[in-house]
Protein backbone atom coordinates (compact mmCIF):
# COMPACT_ATOMS: atom_id res chain seq x y z
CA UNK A 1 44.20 -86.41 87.94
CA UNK A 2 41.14 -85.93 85.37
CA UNK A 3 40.96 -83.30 83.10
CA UNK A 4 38.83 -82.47 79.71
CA UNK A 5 40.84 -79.66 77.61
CA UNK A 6 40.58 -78.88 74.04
CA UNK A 7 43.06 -80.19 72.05
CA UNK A 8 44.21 -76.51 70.88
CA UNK A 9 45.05 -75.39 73.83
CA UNK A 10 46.77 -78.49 74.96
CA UNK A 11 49.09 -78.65 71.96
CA UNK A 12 49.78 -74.28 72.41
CA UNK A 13 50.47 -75.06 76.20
CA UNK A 14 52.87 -77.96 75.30
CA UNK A 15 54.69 -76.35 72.31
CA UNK A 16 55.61 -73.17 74.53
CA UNK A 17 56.99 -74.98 77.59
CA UNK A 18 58.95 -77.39 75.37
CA UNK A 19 61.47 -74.75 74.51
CA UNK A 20 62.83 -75.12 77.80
CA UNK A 21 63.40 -78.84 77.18
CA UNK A 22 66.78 -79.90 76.48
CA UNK A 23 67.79 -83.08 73.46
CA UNK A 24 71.00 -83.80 76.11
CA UNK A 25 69.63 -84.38 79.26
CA UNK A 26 71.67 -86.13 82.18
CA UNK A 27 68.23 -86.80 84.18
CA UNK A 28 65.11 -88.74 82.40
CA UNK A 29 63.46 -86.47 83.86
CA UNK A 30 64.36 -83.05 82.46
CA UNK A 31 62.95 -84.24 78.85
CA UNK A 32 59.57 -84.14 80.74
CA UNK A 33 56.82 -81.69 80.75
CA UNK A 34 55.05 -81.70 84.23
CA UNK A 35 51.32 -81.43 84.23
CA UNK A 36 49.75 -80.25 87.15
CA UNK A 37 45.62 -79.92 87.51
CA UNK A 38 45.11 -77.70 90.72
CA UNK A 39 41.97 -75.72 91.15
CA UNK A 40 40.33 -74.44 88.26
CA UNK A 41 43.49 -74.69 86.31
CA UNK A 42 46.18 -76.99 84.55
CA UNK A 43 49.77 -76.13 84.84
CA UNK A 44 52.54 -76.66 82.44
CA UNK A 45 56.26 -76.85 82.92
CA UNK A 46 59.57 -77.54 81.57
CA UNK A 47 63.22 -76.88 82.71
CA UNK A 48 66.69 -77.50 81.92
CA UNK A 49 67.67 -76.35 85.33
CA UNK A 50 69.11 -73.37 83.62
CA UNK A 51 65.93 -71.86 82.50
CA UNK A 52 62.22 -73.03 82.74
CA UNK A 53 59.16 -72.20 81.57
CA UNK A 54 55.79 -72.81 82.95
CA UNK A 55 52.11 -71.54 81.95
CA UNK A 56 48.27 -71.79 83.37
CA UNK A 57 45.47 -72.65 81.06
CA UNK A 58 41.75 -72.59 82.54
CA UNK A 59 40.14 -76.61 82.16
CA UNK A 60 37.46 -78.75 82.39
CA UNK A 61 39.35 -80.33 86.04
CA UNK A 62 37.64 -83.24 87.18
CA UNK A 63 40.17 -84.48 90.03
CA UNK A 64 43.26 -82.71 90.76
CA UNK A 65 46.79 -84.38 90.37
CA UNK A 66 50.48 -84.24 88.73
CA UNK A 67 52.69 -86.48 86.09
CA UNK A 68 55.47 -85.87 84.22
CA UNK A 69 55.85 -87.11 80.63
CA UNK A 70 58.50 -87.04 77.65
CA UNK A 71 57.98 -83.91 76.11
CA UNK A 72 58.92 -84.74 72.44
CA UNK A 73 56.16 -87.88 72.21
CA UNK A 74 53.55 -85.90 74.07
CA UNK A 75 53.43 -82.97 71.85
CA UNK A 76 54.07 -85.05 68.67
CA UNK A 77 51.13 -87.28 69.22
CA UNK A 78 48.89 -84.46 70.54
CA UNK A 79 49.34 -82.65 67.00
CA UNK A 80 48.02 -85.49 65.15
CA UNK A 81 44.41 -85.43 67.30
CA UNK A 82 41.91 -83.30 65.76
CA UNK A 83 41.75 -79.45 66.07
CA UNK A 84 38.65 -79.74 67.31
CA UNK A 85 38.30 -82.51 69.45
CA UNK A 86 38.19 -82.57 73.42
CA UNK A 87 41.45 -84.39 75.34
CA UNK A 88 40.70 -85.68 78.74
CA UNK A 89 43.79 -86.67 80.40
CA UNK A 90 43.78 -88.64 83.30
CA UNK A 91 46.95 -90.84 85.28
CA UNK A 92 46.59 -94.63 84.82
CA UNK A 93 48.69 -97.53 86.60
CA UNK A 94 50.59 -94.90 88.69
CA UNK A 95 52.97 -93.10 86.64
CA UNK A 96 51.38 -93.28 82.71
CA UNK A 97 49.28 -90.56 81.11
CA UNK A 98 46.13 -91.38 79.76
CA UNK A 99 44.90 -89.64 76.52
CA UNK A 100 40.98 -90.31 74.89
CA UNK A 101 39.39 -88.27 72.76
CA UNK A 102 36.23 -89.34 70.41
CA UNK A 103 38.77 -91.27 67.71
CA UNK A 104 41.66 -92.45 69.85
CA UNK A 105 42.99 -93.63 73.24
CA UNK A 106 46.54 -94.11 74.37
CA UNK A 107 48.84 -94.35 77.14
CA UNK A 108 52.25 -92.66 77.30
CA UNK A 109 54.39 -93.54 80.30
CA UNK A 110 55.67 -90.84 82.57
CA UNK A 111 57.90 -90.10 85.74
CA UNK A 112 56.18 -89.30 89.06
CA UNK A 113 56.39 -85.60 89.34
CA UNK A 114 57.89 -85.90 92.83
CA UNK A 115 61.31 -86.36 90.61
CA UNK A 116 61.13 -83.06 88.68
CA UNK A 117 62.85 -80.25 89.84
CA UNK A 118 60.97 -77.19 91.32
CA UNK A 119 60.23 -74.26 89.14
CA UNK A 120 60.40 -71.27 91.10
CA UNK A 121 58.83 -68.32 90.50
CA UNK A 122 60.30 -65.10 91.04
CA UNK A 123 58.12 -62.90 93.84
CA UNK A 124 60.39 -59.80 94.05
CA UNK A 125 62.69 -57.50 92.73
CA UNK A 126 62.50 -55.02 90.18
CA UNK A 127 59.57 -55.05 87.32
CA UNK A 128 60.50 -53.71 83.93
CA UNK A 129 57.60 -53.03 82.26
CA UNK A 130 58.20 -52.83 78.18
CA UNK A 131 55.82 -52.97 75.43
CA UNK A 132 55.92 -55.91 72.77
CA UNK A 133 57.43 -53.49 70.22
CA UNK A 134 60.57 -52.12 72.23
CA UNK A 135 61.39 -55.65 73.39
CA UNK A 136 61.31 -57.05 69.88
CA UNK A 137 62.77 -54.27 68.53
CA UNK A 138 65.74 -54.82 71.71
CA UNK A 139 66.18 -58.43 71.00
CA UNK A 140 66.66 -58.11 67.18
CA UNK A 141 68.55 -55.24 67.47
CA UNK A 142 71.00 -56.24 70.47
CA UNK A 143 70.79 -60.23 70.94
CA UNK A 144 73.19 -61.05 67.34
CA UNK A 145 76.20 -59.38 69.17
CA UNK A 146 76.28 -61.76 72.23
CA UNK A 147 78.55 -64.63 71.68
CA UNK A 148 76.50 -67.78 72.80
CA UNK A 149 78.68 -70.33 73.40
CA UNK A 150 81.57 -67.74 74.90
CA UNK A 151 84.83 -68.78 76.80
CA UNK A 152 83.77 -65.93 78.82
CA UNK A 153 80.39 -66.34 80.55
CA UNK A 154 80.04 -63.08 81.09
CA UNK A 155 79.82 -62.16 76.50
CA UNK A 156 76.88 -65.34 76.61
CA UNK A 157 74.61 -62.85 78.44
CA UNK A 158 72.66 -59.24 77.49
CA UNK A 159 73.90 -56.60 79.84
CA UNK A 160 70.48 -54.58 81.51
CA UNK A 161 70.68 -51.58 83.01
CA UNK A 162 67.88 -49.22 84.34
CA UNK A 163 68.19 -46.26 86.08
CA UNK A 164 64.62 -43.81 85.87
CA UNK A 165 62.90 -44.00 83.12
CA UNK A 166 65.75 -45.68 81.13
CA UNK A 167 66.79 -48.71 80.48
CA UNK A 168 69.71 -49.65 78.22
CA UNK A 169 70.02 -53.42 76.81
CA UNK A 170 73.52 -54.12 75.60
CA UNK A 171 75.37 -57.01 74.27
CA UNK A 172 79.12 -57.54 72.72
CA UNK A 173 81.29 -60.79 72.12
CA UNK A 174 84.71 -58.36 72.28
CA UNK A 175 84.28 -57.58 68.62
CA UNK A 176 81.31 -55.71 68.05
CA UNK A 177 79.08 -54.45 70.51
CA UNK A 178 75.35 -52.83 70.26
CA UNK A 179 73.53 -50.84 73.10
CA UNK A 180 69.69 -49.83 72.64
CA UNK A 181 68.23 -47.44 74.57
CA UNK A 182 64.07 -47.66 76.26
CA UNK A 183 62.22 -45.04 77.84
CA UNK A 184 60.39 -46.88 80.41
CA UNK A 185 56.72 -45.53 81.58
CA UNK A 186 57.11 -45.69 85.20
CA UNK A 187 60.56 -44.74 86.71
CA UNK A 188 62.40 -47.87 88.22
CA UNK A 189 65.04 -47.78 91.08
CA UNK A 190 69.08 -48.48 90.04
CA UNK A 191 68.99 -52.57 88.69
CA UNK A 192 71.84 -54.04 86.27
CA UNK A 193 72.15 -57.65 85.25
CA UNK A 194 73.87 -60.03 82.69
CA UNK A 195 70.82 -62.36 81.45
CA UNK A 196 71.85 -65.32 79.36
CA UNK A 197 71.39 -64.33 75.26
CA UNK A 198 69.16 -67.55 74.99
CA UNK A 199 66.70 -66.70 78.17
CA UNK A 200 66.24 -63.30 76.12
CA UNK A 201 65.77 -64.96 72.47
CA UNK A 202 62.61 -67.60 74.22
CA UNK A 203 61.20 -64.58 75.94
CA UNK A 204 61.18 -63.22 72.45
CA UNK A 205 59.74 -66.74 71.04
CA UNK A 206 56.91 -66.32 73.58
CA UNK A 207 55.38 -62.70 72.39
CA UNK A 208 53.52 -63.93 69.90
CA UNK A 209 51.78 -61.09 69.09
CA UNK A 210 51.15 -60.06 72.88
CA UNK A 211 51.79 -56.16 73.54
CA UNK A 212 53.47 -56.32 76.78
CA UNK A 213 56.38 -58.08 78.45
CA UNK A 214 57.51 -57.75 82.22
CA UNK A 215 60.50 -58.56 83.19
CA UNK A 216 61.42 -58.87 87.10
CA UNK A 217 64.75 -59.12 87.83
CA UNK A 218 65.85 -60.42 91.72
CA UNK A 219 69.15 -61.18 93.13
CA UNK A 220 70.15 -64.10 91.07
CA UNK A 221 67.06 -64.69 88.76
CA UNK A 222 65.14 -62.80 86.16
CA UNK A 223 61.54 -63.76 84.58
CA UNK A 224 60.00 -62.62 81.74
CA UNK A 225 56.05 -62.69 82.39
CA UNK A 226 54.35 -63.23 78.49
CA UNK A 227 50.41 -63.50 79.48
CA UNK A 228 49.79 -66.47 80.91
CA UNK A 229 53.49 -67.69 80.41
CA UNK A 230 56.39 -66.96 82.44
CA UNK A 231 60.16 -68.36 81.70
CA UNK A 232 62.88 -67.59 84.91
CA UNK A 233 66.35 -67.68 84.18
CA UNK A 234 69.71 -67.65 86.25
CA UNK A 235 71.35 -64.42 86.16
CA UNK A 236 75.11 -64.70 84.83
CA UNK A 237 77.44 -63.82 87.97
CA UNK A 238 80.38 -61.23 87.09
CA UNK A 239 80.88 -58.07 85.73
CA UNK A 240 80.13 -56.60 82.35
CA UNK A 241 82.77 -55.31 80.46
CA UNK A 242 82.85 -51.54 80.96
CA UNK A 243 81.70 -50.82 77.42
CA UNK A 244 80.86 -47.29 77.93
CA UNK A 245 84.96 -46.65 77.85
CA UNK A 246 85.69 -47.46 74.34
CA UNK A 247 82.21 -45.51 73.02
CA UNK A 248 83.85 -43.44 70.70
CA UNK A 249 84.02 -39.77 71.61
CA UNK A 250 84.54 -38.11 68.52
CA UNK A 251 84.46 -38.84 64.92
CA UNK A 252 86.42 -37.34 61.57
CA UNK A 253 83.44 -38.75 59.16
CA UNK A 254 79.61 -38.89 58.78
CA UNK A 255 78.26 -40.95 55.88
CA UNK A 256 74.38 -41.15 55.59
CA UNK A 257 73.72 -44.39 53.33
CA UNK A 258 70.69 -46.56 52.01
CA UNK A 259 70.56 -49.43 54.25
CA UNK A 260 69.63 -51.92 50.93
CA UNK A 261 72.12 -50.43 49.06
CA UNK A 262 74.74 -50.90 51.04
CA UNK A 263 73.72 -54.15 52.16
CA UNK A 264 73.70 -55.41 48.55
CA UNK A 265 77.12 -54.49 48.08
CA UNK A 266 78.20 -56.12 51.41
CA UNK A 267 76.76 -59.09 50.18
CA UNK A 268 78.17 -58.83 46.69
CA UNK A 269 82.03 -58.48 48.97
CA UNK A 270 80.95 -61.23 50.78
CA UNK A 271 81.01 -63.94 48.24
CA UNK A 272 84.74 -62.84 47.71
CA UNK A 273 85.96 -62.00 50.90
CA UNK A 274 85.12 -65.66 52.08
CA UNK A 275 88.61 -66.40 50.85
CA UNK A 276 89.72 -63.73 53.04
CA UNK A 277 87.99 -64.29 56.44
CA UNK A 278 85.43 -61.63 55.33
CA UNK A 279 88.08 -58.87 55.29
CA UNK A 280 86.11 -56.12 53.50
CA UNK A 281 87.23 -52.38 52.91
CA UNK A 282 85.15 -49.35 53.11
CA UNK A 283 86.43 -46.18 51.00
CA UNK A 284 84.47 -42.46 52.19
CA UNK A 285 85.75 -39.89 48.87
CA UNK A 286 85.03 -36.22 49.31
CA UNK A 287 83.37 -36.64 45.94
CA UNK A 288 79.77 -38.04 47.99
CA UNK A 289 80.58 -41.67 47.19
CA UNK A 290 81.54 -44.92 49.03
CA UNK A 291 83.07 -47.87 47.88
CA UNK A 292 82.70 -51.27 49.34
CA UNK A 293 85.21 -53.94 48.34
CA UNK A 294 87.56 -56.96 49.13
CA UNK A 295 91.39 -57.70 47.69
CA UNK A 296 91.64 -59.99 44.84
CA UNK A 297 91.12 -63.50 46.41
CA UNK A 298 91.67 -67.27 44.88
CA UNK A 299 88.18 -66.89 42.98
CA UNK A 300 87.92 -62.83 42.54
CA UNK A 301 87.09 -59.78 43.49
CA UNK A 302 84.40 -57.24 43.72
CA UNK A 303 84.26 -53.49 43.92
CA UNK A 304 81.12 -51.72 44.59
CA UNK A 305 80.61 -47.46 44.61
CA UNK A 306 77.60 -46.35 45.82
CA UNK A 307 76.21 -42.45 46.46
CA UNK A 308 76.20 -41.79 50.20
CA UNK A 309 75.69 -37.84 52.07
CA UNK A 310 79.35 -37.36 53.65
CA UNK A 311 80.49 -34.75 56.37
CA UNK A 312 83.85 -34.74 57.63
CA UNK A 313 87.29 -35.95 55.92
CA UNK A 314 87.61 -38.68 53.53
CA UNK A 315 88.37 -41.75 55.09
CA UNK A 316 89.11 -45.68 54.85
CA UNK A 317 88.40 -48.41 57.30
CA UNK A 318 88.72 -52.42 57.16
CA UNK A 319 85.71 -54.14 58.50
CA UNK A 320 84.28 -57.86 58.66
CA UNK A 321 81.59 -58.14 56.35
CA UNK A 322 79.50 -60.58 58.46
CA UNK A 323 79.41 -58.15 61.20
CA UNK A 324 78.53 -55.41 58.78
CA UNK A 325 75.29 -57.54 57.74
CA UNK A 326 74.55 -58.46 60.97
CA UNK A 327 73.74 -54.86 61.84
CA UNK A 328 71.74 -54.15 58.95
CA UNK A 329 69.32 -56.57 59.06
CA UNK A 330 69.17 -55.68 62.62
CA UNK A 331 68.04 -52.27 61.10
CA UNK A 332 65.29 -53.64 58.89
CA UNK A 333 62.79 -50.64 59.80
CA UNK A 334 65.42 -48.05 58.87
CA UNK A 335 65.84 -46.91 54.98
CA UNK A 336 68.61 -44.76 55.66
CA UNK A 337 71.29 -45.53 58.38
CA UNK A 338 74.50 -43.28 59.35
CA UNK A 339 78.14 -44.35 59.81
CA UNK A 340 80.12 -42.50 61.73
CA UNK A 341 84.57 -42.88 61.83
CA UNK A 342 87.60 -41.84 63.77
CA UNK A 343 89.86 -43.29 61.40
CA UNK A 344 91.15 -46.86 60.57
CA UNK A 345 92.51 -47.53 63.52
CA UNK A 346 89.08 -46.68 65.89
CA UNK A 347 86.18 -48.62 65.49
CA UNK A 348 83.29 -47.57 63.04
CA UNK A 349 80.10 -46.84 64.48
CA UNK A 350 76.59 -47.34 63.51
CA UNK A 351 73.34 -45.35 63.91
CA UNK A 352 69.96 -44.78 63.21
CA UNK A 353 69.27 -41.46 61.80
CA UNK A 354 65.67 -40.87 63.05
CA UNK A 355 66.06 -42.05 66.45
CA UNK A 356 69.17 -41.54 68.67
CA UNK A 357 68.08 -45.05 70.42
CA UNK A 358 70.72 -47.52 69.15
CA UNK A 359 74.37 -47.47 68.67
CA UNK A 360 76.76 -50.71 67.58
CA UNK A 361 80.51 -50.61 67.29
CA UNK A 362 82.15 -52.78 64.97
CA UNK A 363 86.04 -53.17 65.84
CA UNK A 364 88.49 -52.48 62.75
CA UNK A 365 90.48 -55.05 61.10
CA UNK A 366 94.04 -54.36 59.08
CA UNK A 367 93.67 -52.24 56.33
């Protein structure tokens, strides 16, 4: 293998396949990137053999060939060659990568690629096509309420479900749940899937700034195709919870508040209810106020009122402050958000008041 590329490129390509490097690796060979010259173009990869990620950059290829080498010293020393220099890579002795450029030469040993696992692309299936915006917009506004490192496999993922034109991402850990809602251009056949919550937060990584993301979901795989990058996952076998069953149905209060007011407050509570495993109460008074506050704790207590539009029945309901937070700054866009309860015993819901495309559910605690 020969190849001339500009340094630029090389240290982009590197830094987005190295996300799919693990730091606890069983096999020497998984802390690797592979490099791959074929044709007009050199090939980048990475995997953790639960995800990869792999992506095509057009170069200067002299002969054609493949190495693998340690990831972390690769793209370290790569950043410290100038901007604007030229790289030509080339395998020396066998199994080291060779590195010159104008100021520097060097030799990083590697792993004959014949030792790293195959990264498979994924042919078939369905193709959801979504643009940049709804799948940030998804991810920040879904991802928070997975639970990552679950006892149950099936809470680690982000539920997808198309059916038409729409597809619904949704995500709970058993506590809180939020569903978003995407009209899709092009109507899609029946698909559901549980994708692992960290194969959705790199496919977010890997927008940068790009204003489309396809996502192609098979039997047991799904990859999310980011221009010239593409990262396949294994799907999570089992079946979501039913979360459509506890969706409330009905609701004895509407409060429409300002979503930095209220998250002001929170965070006021927060610093008290600490000492209380953020238990926070939430007060709804006929009189067009709120109140947000926490019991009197080892080191205080804090009681904030703030001027909110009710409908309904006044109304009280125990919450966990961190969740609360969580869904605001999932809201960021939104200046005014809506609230809606059953009573204390149901869990509160909250929406966006200029779009009916998001709903989360946060479960009650003991008033």
């Amino acid at each position: 293998m020969k190849v001339v590329i500009p340094q630029s490129e090389l240290l982009e390509s590197l830094k987005t396949v190295s996300r799919a490097v693990s730091g606890q690796n069983t096999l020497p060979v998984l802390g690797n990137i592979l490099i791959k010259a074929e044709g007009k173009k050199l090939h980048f990869a990475a995997t953790n053999l639960e995800i990869s990620i792999s992506n095509a950059i057009e170069a200067d290829i002299k002969n054609e060939g493949s190495i693998t080498v340690p990831a972390k010293i690769l793209t370290s020393y790569t950043s410290l060659l100038g901007k604007s220099e030229d790289i030509e890579l080339k395998i020396a002795d066998g199994t080291a990568l060779e590195l010159n450029s104008k100021t520097s030469k060097t030799k990083i040993k590697g792993i004959s690629a014949d030792e790293f696992p195959q990264v498979s692309r994924v042919e078939g299936g369905t193709r959801l096509v979504l643009t940049g915006d709804q799948f940030r917009d998804a991810v920040h506004q879904v991802a928070f309420a997975a639970q990552e490192n679950a006892s149950r496999p099936i809470l680690a993922g982000v539920f997808l479900v198309a059916k038409g034109k729409e597809l619904k991402i949704v995500a709970t850990d058993s506590y809180r749940l939020s569903e978003k809602k995407i009209t899709l251009e092009k109507e899609v056949g029946d698909v559901s899937c549980v994708v692992p919550v960290r194969a959705f937060l790199e496919a977010d990584r890997l927008m940068n700034g790009q204003d489309k993301i396809v996502i192609t979901v098979a039997e047991n795989q799904v990859m999310f195709a980011v221009g010239n990058t593409e990262l396949v996952s294994r799907l999570i076998e089992g079946q979501f919870p039913p979360y459509e069953q506890i969706l409330p149905k009905s609701h004895q209060t509407t409060i429409e508040v300002s979503r930095e007011e209220l998250a002001l407050a929170v965070r006021r509570v927060s610093i008290f209810a600490k000492e209380n495993n953020q238990h926070m109460k939430l007060e709804f008074l006929n009189d067009g106020t709120m109140s947000v506050s926490t019991d009197a704790t080892q080191i205080g207590e804090e009681k904030t009122t703030i001027d909110v539009k009710i409908d309904g029945a006044t109304n009280v309901i125990a919450l966990n402050a961190d969740y609360v937070l969580d869904v605001l700054g999932a809201l960021t866009g939104d200046d005014k958000i809506m609230i809606e309860v059953e009573g204390k015993m149901n869990p509160a819901v909250f929406k966006r008041i200029k779009h009916q495309d998001f709903v989360h559910l946060i479960m009650p605690l003991k008033v």
